[in-house]
C-alpha atoms as a PDB file:
ATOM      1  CA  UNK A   1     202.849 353.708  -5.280  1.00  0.00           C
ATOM      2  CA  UNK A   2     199.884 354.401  -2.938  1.00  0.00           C
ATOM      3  CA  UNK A   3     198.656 350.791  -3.421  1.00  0.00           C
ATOM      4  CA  UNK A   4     201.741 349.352  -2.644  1.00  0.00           C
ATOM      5  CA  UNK A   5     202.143 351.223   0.828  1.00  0.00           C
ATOM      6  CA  UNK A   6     198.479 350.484   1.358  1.00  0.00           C
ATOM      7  CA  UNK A   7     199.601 347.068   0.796  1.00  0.00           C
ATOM      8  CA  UNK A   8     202.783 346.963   3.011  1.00  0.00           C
ATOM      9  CA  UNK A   9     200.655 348.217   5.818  1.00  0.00           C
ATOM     10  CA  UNK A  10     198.103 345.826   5.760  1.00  0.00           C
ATOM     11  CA  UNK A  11     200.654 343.305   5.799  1.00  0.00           C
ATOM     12  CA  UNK A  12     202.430 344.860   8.911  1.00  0.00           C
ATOM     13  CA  UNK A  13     198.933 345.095  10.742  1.00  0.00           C
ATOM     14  CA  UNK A  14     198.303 341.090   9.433  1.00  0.00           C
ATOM     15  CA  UNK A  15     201.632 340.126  10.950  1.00  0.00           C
ATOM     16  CA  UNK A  16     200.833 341.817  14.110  1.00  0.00           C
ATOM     17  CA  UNK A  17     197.601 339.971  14.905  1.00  0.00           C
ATOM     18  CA  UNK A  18     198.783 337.047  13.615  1.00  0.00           C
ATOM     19  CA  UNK A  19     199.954 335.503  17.191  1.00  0.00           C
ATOM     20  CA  UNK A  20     196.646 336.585  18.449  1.00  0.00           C
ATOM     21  CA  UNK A  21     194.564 334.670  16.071  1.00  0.00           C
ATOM     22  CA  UNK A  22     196.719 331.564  16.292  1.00  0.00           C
ATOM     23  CA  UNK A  23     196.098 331.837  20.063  1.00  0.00           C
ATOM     24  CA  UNK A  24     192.399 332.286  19.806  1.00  0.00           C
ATOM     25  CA  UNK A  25     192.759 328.518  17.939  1.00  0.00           C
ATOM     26  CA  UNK A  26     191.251 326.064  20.032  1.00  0.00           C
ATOM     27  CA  UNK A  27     193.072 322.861  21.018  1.00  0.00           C
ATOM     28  CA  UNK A  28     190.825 320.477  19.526  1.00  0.00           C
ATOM     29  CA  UNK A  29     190.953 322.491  16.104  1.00  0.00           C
ATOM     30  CA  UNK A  30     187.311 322.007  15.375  1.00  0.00           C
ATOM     31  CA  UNK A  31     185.504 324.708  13.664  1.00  0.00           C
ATOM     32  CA  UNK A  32     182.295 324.375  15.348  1.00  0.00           C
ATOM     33  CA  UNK A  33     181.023 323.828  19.025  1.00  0.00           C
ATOM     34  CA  UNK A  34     177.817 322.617  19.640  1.00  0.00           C
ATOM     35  CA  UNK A  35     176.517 324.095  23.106  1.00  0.00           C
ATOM     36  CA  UNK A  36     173.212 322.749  23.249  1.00  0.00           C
ATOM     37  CA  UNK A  37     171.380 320.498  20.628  1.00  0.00           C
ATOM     38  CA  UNK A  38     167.209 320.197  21.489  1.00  0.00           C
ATOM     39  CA  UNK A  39     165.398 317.470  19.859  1.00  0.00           C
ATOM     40  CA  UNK A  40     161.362 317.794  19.625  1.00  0.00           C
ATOM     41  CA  UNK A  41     159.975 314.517  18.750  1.00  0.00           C
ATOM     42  CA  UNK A  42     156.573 314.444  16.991  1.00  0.00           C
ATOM     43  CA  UNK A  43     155.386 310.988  15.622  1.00  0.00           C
ATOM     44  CA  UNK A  44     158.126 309.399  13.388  1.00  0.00           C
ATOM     45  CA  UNK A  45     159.402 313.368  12.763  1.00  0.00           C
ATOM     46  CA  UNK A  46     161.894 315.244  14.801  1.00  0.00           C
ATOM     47  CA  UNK A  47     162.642 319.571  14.614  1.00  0.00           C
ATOM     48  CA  UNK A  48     165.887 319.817  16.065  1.00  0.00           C
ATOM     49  CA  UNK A  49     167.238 323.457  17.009  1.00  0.00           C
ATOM     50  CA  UNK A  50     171.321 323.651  17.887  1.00  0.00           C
ATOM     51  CA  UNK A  51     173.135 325.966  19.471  1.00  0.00           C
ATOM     52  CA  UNK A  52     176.595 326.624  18.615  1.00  0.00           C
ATOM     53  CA  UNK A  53     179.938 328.265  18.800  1.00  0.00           C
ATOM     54  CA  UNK A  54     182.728 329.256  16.108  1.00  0.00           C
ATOM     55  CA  UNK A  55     186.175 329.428  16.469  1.00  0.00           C
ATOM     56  CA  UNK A  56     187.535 333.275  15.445  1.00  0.00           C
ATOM     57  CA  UNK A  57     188.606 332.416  11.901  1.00  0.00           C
ATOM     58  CA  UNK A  58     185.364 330.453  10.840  1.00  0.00           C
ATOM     59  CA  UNK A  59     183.279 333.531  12.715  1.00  0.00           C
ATOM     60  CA  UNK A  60     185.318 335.591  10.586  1.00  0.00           C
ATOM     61  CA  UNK A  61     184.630 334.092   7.679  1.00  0.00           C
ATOM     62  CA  UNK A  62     181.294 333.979   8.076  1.00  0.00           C
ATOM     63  CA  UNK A  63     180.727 337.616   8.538  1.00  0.00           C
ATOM     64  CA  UNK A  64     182.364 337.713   5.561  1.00  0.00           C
ATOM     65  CA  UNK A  65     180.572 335.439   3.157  1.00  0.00           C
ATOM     66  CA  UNK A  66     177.718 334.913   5.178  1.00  0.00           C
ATOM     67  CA  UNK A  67     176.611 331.537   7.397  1.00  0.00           C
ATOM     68  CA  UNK A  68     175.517 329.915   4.121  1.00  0.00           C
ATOM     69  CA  UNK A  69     178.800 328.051   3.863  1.00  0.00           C
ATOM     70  CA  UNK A  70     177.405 326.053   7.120  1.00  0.00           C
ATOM     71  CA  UNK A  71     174.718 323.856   6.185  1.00  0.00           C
ATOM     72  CA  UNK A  72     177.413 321.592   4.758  1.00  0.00           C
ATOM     73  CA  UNK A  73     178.814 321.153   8.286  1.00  0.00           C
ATOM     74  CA  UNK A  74     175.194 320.677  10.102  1.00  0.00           C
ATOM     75  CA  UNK A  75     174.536 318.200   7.058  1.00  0.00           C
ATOM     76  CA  UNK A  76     178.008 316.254   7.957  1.00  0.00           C
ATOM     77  CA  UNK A  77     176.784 316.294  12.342  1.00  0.00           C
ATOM     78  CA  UNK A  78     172.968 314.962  11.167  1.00  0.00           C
ATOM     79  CA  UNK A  79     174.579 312.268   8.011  1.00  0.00           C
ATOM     80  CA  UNK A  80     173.128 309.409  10.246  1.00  0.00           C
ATOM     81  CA  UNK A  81     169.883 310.609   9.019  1.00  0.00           C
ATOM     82  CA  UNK A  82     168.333 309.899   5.533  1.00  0.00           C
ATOM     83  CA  UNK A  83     166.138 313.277   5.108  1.00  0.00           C
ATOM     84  CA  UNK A  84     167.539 316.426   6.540  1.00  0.00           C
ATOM     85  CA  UNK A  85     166.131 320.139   5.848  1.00  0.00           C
ATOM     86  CA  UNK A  86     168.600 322.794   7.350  1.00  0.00           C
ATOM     87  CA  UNK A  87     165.399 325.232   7.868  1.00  0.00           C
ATOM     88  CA  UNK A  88     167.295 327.953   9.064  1.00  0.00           C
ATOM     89  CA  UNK A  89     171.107 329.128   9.955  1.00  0.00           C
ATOM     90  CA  UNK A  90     171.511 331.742  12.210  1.00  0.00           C
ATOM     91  CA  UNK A  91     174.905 333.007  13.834  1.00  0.00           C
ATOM     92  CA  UNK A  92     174.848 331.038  16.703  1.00  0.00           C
ATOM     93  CA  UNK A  93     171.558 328.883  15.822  1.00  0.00           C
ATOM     94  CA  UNK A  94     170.338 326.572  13.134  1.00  0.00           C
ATOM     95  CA  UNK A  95     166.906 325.117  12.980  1.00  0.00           C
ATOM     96  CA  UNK A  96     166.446 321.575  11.181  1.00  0.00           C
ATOM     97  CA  UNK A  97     164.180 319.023  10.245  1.00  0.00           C
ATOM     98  CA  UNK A  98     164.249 315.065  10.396  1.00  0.00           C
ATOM     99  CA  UNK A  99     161.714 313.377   8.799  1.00  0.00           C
ATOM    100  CA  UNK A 100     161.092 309.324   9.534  1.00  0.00           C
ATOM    101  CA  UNK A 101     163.578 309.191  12.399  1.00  0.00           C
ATOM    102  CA  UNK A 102     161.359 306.972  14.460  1.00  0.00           C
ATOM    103  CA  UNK A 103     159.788 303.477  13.988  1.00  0.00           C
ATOM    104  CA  UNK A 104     156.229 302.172  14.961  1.00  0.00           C
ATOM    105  CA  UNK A 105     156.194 299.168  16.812  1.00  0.00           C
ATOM    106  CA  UNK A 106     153.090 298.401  19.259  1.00  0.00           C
ATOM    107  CA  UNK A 107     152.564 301.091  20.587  1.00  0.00           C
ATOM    108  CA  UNK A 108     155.503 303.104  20.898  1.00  0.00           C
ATOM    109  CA  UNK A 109     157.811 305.042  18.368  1.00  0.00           C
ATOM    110  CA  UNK A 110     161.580 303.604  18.838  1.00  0.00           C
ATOM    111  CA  UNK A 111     164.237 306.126  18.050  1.00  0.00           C
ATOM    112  CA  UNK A 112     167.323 304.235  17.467  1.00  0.00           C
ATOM    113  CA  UNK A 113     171.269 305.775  18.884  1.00  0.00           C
ATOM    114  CA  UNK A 114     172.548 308.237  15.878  1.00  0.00           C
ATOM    115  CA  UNK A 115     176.279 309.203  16.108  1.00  0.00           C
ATOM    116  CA  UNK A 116     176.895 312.501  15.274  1.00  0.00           C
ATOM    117  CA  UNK A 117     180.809 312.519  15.364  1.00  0.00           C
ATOM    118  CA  UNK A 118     181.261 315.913  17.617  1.00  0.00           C
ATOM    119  CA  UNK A 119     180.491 316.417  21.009  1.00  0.00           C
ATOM    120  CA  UNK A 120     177.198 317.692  22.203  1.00  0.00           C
ATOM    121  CA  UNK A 121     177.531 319.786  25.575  1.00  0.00           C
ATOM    122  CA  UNK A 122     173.806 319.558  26.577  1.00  0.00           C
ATOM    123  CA  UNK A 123     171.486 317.620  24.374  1.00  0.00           C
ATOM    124  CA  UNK A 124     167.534 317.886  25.250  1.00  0.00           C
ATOM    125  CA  UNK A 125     164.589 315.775  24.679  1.00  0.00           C
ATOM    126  CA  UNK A 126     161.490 316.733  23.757  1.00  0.00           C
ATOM    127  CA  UNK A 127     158.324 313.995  24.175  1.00  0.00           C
ATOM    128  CA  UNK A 128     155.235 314.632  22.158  1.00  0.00           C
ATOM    129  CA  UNK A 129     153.666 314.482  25.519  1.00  0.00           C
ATOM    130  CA  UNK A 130     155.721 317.564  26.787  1.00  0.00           C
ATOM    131  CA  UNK A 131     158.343 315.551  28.994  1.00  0.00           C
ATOM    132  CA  UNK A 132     162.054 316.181  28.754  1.00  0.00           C
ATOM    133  CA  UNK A 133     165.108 314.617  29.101  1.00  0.00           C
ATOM    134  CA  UNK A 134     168.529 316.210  29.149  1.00  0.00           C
ATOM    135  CA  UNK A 135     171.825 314.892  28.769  1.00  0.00           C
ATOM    136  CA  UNK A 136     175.824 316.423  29.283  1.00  0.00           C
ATOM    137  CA  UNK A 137     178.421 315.994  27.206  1.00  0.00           C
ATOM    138  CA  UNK A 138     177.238 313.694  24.494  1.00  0.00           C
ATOM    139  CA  UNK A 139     178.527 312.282  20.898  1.00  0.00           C
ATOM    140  CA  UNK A 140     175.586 310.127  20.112  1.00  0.00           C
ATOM    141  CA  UNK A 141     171.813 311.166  20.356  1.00  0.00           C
ATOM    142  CA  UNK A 142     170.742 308.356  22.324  1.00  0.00           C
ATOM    143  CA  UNK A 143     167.704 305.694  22.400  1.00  0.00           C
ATOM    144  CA  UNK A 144     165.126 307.168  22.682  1.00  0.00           C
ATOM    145  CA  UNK A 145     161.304 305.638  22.739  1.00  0.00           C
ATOM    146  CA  UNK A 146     157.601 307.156  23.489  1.00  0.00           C
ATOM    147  CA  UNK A 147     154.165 306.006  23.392  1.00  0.00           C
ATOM    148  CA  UNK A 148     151.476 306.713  20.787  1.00  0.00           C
ATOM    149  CA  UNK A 149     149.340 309.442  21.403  1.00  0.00           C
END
Protein backbone atom coordinates (compact mmCIF):
# COMPACT_ATOMS: atom_id res chain seq x y z
CA UNK A 1 0.00 0.00 0.00
CA UNK A 2 2.77 2.52 0.85
CA UNK A 3 4.39 1.89 -2.58
CA UNK A 4 1.45 2.43 -4.38
CA UNK A 5 0.70 5.98 -2.77
CA UNK A 6 4.40 6.65 -3.17
CA UNK A 7 3.67 5.84 -6.64
CA UNK A 8 0.42 7.88 -7.21
CA UNK A 9 2.28 10.86 -5.92
CA UNK A 10 5.07 10.79 -8.03
CA UNK A 11 2.80 10.56 -10.79
CA UNK A 12 0.74 13.66 -9.62
CA UNK A 13 4.11 15.67 -9.15
CA UNK A 14 5.21 14.17 -12.98
CA UNK A 15 1.94 15.46 -14.37
CA UNK A 16 2.42 18.75 -12.80
CA UNK A 17 5.79 19.60 -14.35
CA UNK A 18 4.98 18.09 -17.30
CA UNK A 19 3.83 21.51 -19.17
CA UNK A 20 6.95 22.98 -17.84
CA UNK A 21 9.32 20.60 -19.38
CA UNK A 22 7.49 20.54 -22.70
CA UNK A 23 7.92 24.35 -22.60
CA UNK A 24 11.56 24.30 -21.76
CA UNK A 25 11.68 22.20 -25.42
CA UNK A 26 13.34 24.22 -27.83
CA UNK A 27 11.83 24.93 -31.26
CA UNK A 28 14.38 23.42 -33.30
CA UNK A 29 14.18 20.12 -31.10
CA UNK A 30 17.88 19.54 -31.17
CA UNK A 31 19.47 18.08 -28.19
CA UNK A 32 22.62 19.89 -28.30
CA UNK A 33 23.78 23.59 -28.94
CA UNK A 34 27.07 24.29 -29.86
CA UNK A 35 28.06 27.90 -28.47
CA UNK A 36 31.48 28.12 -29.48
CA UNK A 37 33.65 25.47 -31.36
CA UNK A 38 37.79 26.52 -31.29
CA UNK A 39 39.94 24.82 -33.71
CA UNK A 40 43.93 24.81 -32.96
CA UNK A 41 45.69 23.81 -36.02
CA UNK A 42 49.15 22.22 -35.63
CA UNK A 43 50.75 20.72 -38.86
CA UNK A 44 48.29 18.26 -40.58
CA UNK A 45 46.63 17.81 -36.73
CA UNK A 46 43.87 19.82 -35.25
CA UNK A 47 42.68 19.85 -31.02
CA UNK A 48 39.37 21.15 -31.19
CA UNK A 49 37.61 22.24 -27.78
CA UNK A 50 33.49 22.92 -28.06
CA UNK A 51 31.38 24.55 -26.04
CA UNK A 52 27.91 23.56 -25.69
CA UNK A 53 24.41 23.67 -24.41
CA UNK A 54 21.65 20.91 -23.55
CA UNK A 55 18.19 21.11 -23.75
CA UNK A 56 16.48 20.24 -20.01
CA UNK A 57 15.65 16.61 -20.75
CA UNK A 58 19.13 15.60 -22.30
CA UNK A 59 20.79 17.74 -19.15
CA UNK A 60 18.64 15.64 -17.18
CA UNK A 61 19.61 12.69 -18.42
CA UNK A 62 22.92 13.24 -18.21
CA UNK A 63 23.08 13.94 -14.57
CA UNK A 64 21.57 10.90 -14.46
CA UNK A 65 23.69 8.46 -16.38
CA UNK A 66 26.50 10.58 -16.74
CA UNK A 67 27.86 12.65 -20.12
CA UNK A 68 29.25 9.35 -21.41
CA UNK A 69 26.20 8.82 -23.58
CA UNK A 70 27.65 12.03 -25.62
CA UNK A 71 30.60 11.10 -27.47
CA UNK A 72 28.22 9.41 -29.91
CA UNK A 73 26.72 12.84 -30.71
CA UNK A 74 30.29 14.80 -30.92
CA UNK A 75 31.33 11.65 -33.12
CA UNK A 76 28.05 12.27 -35.47
CA UNK A 77 29.07 16.70 -35.57
CA UNK A 78 33.05 15.64 -36.43
CA UNK A 79 31.87 12.26 -39.08
CA UNK A 80 33.52 14.40 -41.91
CA UNK A 81 36.67 13.40 -40.31
CA UNK A 82 38.43 9.96 -40.64
CA UNK A 83 40.28 9.84 -37.03
CA UNK A 84 38.49 11.38 -34.14
CA UNK A 85 39.53 10.97 -30.26
CA UNK A 86 36.74 12.50 -27.97
CA UNK A 87 39.64 13.31 -25.26
CA UNK A 88 37.42 14.57 -22.83
CA UNK A 89 33.47 15.34 -22.10
CA UNK A 90 32.70 17.72 -19.69
CA UNK A 91 29.12 19.24 -18.88
CA UNK A 92 29.26 21.99 -21.01
CA UNK A 93 32.79 21.15 -22.76
CA UNK A 94 34.36 18.40 -24.76
CA UNK A 95 37.93 18.33 -25.84
CA UNK A 96 38.84 16.35 -29.20
CA UNK A 97 41.40 15.39 -31.45
CA UNK A 98 41.74 15.31 -35.39
CA UNK A 99 44.50 13.74 -36.71
CA UNK A 100 45.52 14.27 -40.71
CA UNK A 101 42.94 17.00 -41.28
CA UNK A 102 45.29 19.04 -43.38
CA UNK A 103 47.24 18.44 -46.66
CA UNK A 104 50.87 19.51 -47.65
CA UNK A 105 51.14 21.19 -50.75
CA UNK A 106 54.20 23.74 -51.35
CA UNK A 107 54.38 25.24 -48.70
CA UNK A 108 51.24 25.52 -47.02
CA UNK A 109 48.85 23.00 -45.18
CA UNK A 110 45.23 23.20 -47.02
CA UNK A 111 42.36 22.43 -44.74
CA UNK A 112 39.52 21.59 -46.90
CA UNK A 113 35.38 22.89 -45.86
CA UNK A 114 33.98 19.97 -43.36
CA UNK A 115 30.16 20.08 -42.80
CA UNK A 116 29.24 19.40 -39.53
CA UNK A 117 25.34 19.30 -39.92
CA UNK A 118 24.44 21.72 -36.74
CA UNK A 119 25.01 25.17 -36.37
CA UNK A 120 28.09 26.60 -34.84
CA UNK A 121 27.40 30.06 -33.01
CA UNK A 122 31.08 31.23 -32.91
CA UNK A 123 33.68 29.04 -34.46
CA UNK A 124 37.54 30.12 -33.85
CA UNK A 125 40.72 29.57 -35.61
CA UNK A 126 43.73 28.86 -34.28
CA UNK A 127 47.15 29.28 -36.70
CA UNK A 128 50.24 27.45 -35.63
CA UNK A 129 51.67 30.87 -35.83
CA UNK A 130 49.25 32.21 -33.06
CA UNK A 131 46.76 34.17 -35.46
CA UNK A 132 43.02 33.78 -35.20
CA UNK A 133 40.13 33.89 -37.09
CA UNK A 134 36.57 33.86 -35.86
CA UNK A 135 33.45 33.25 -37.48
CA UNK A 136 29.29 33.65 -36.40
CA UNK A 137 26.84 31.43 -36.96
CA UNK A 138 28.38 28.65 -38.96
CA UNK A 139 27.40 24.92 -40.27
CA UNK A 140 30.58 24.16 -42.06
CA UNK A 141 34.21 24.64 -40.65
CA UNK A 142 35.48 26.50 -43.46
CA UNK A 143 38.78 26.57 -45.79
CA UNK A 144 41.17 27.06 -44.08
CA UNK A 145 45.13 27.22 -45.22
CA UNK A 146 48.62 28.23 -43.38
CA UNK A 147 52.15 28.24 -44.16
CA UNK A 148 54.86 25.81 -43.02
CA UNK A 149 56.67 26.69 -40.13
Amino acid sequence: MRSFSFIVILLIIFSTFLPTCAYAMPENNEIIHLDKVVMNFDKTDASVTVTYNLNFFARMYILAFGTRHLESSFRDIFSKYEDVKIEEVGYDTVKISLKDVTRLSDDYYLHDSRDLGTMVHSMEVIYPNGQTKTVNDVKAIPNIFYQQT
